[in-house]
Protein backbone atom coordinates (compact mmCIF):
# COMPACT_ATOMS: atom_id res chain seq x y z
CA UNK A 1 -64.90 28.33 -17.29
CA UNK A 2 -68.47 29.80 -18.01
CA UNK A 3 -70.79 30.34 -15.42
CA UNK A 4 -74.32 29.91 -16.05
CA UNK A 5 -76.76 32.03 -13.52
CA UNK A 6 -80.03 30.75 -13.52
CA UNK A 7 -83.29 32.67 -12.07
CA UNK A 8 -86.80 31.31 -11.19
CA UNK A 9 -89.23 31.06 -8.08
CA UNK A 10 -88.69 30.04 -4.27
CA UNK A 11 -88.64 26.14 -5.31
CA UNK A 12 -85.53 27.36 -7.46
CA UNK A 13 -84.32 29.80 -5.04
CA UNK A 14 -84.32 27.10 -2.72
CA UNK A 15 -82.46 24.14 -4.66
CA UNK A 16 -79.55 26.98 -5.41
CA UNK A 17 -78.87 27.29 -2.34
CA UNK A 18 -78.74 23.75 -1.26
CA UNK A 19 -76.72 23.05 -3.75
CA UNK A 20 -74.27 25.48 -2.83
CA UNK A 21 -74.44 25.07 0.99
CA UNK A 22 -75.42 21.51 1.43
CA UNK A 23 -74.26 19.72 -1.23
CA UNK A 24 -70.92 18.56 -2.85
CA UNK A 25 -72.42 16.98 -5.65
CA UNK A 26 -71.36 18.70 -9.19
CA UNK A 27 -72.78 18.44 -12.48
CA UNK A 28 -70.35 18.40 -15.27
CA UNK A 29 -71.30 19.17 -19.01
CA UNK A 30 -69.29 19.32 -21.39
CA UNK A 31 -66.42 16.99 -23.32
CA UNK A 32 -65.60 14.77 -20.63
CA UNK A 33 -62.39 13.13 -22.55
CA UNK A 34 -59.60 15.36 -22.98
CA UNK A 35 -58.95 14.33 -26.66
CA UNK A 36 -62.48 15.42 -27.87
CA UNK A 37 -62.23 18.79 -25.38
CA UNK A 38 -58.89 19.37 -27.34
CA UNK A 39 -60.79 19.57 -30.36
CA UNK A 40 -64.00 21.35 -29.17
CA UNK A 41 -61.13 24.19 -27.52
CA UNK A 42 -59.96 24.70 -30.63
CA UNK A 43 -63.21 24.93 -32.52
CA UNK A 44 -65.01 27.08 -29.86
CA UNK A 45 -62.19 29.76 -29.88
CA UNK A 46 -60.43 29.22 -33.00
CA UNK A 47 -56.86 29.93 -33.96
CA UNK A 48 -53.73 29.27 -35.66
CA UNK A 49 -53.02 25.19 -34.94
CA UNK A 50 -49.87 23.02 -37.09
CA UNK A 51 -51.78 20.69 -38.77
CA UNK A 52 -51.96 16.85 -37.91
CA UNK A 53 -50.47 14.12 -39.88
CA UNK A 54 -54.38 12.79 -40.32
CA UNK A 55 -55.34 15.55 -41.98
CA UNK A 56 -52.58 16.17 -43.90
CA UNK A 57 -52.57 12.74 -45.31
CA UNK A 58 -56.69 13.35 -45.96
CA UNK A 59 -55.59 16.35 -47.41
CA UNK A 60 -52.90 14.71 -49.69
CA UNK A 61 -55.34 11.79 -50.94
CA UNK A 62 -57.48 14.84 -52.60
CA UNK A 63 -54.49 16.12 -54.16
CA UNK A 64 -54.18 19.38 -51.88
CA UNK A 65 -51.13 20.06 -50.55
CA UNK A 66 -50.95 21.88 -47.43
CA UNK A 67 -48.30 23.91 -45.15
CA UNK A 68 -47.64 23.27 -41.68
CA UNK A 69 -50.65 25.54 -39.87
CA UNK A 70 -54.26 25.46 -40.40
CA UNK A 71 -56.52 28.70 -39.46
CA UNK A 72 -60.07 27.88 -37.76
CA UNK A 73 -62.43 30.23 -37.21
CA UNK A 74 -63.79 30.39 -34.21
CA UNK A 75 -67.00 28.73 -33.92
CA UNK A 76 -68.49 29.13 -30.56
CA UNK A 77 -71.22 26.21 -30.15
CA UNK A 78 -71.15 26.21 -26.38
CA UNK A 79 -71.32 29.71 -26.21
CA UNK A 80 -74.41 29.61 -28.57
CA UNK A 81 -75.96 27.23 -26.47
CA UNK A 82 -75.50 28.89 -23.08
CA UNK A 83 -76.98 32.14 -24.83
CA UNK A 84 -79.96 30.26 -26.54
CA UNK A 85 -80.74 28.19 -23.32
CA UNK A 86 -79.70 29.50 -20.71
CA UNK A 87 -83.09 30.86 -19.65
CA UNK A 88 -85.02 27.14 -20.08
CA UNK A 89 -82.67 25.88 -17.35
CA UNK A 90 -84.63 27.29 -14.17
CA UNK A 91 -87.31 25.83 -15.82
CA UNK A 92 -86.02 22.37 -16.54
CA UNK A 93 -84.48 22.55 -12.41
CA UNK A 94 -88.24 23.54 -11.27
CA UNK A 95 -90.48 20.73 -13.24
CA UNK A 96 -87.60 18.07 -12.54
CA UNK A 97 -87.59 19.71 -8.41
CA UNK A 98 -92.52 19.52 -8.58
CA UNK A 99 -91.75 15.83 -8.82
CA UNK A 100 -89.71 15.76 -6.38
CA UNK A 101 -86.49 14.28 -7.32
CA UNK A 102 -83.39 13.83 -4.77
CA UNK A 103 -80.82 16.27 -6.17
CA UNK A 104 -78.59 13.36 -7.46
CA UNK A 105 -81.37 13.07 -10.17
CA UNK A 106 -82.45 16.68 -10.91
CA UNK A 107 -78.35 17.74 -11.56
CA UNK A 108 -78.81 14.47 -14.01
CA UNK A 109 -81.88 15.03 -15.74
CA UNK A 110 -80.67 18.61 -16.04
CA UNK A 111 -77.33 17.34 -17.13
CA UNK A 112 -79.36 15.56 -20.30
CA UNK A 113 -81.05 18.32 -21.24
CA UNK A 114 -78.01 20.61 -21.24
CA UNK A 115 -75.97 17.55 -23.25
CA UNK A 116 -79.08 17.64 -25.48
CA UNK A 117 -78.80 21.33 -26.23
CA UNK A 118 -75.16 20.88 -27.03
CA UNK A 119 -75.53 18.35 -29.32
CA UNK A 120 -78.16 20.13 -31.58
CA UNK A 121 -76.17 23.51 -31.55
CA UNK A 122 -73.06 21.70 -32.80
CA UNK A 123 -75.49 20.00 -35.54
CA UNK A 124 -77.67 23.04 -36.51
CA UNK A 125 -75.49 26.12 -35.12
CA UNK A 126 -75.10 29.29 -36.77
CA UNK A 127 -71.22 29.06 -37.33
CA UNK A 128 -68.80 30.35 -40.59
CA UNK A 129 -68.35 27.76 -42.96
CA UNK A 130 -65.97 25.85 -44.01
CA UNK A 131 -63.34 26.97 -46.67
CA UNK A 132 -63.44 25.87 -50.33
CA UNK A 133 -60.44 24.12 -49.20
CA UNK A 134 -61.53 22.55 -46.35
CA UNK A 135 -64.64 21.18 -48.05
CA UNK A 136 -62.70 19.87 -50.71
CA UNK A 137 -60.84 17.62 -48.49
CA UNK A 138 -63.71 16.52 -45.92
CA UNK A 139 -66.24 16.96 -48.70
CA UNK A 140 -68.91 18.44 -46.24
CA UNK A 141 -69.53 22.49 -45.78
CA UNK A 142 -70.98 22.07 -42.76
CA UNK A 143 -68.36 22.79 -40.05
CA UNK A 144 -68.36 20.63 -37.09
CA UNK A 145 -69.74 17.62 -38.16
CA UNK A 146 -66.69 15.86 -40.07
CA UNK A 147 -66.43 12.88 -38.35
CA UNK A 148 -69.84 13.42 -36.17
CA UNK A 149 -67.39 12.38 -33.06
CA UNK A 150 -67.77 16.05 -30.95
CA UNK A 151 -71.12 15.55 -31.62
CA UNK A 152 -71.30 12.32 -30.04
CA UNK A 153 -68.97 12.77 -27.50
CA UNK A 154 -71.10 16.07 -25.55
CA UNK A 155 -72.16 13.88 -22.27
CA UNK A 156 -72.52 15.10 -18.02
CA UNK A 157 -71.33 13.43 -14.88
CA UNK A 158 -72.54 14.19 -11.60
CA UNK A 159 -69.85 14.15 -9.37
């Protein structure tokens, strides 16, 4: 788990630390179903994975045959985002906190904007690309945006 600190002014100060001592509400970003987080793990960190029968079949179709692990690079799009964005969260918390908001809808409207940033880092991030291979059977270079489901999928809860 990353943890995000976030600085600003007493307004900010102040809505930390209710959070932390009155509150039990949570906001959650992230890949909320565990069959899209499975994928965005292994795209964030990379790493040696056996390769699915989906893609192997995909993979087959394009006349490419292909053993029984795949190597991805590691390309770290939430990691990206917390480092590009980080610093615009206190921001978003004190204009959402000037009008006023119960905390319920500042951790949302903080939760969009944070879903938001997500979304465009997996879509325009910085990341290697994808192998000569790999292109071949998806037919896109662009890494992360096969099926445009992780992209889709980035969404918050407050809980």
């Amino acid at each position: 788990m990353t943890t995000v600190t976030i600085s600003g002014g007493d307004k900010l100060q102040e809505f930390l630390k209710k959070i932390k001592t009155q509150s039990k509400e949570t906001l959650n970003v992230g890949f909320l179903t565990p069959d899209i987080a499975k994928i965005a793990i292994k795209n964030e960190f990379g790493g040696v994975f056996p390769i699915d029968e989906e893609y192997r079949a995909r993979a087959k179709a394009k006349g490419i045959n292909l053993g029984i692990f795949i190597e991805i690079p590691p390309r770290p799009f939430m990691q990206q985002t917390i480092n590009n964005n980080s610093d615009k969260w206190g921001k978003v918390i004190a204009k959402l906190l000037s009008q006023n908001l119960s905390l319920n809808k500042t951790l949302n409207g903080l939760g969009q904007v944070i879903t938001n940033n997500i979304t465009e880092t997996i879509e325009e991030g910085n990341f290697t690309a994808n192998s000569a291979r790999t292109i071949k059977i998806k037919g896109t270079a662009t890494p992360l945006v096969d099926t445009g489901n992780m992209a889709k999928s980035v969404n918050w809860e407050v809980v």
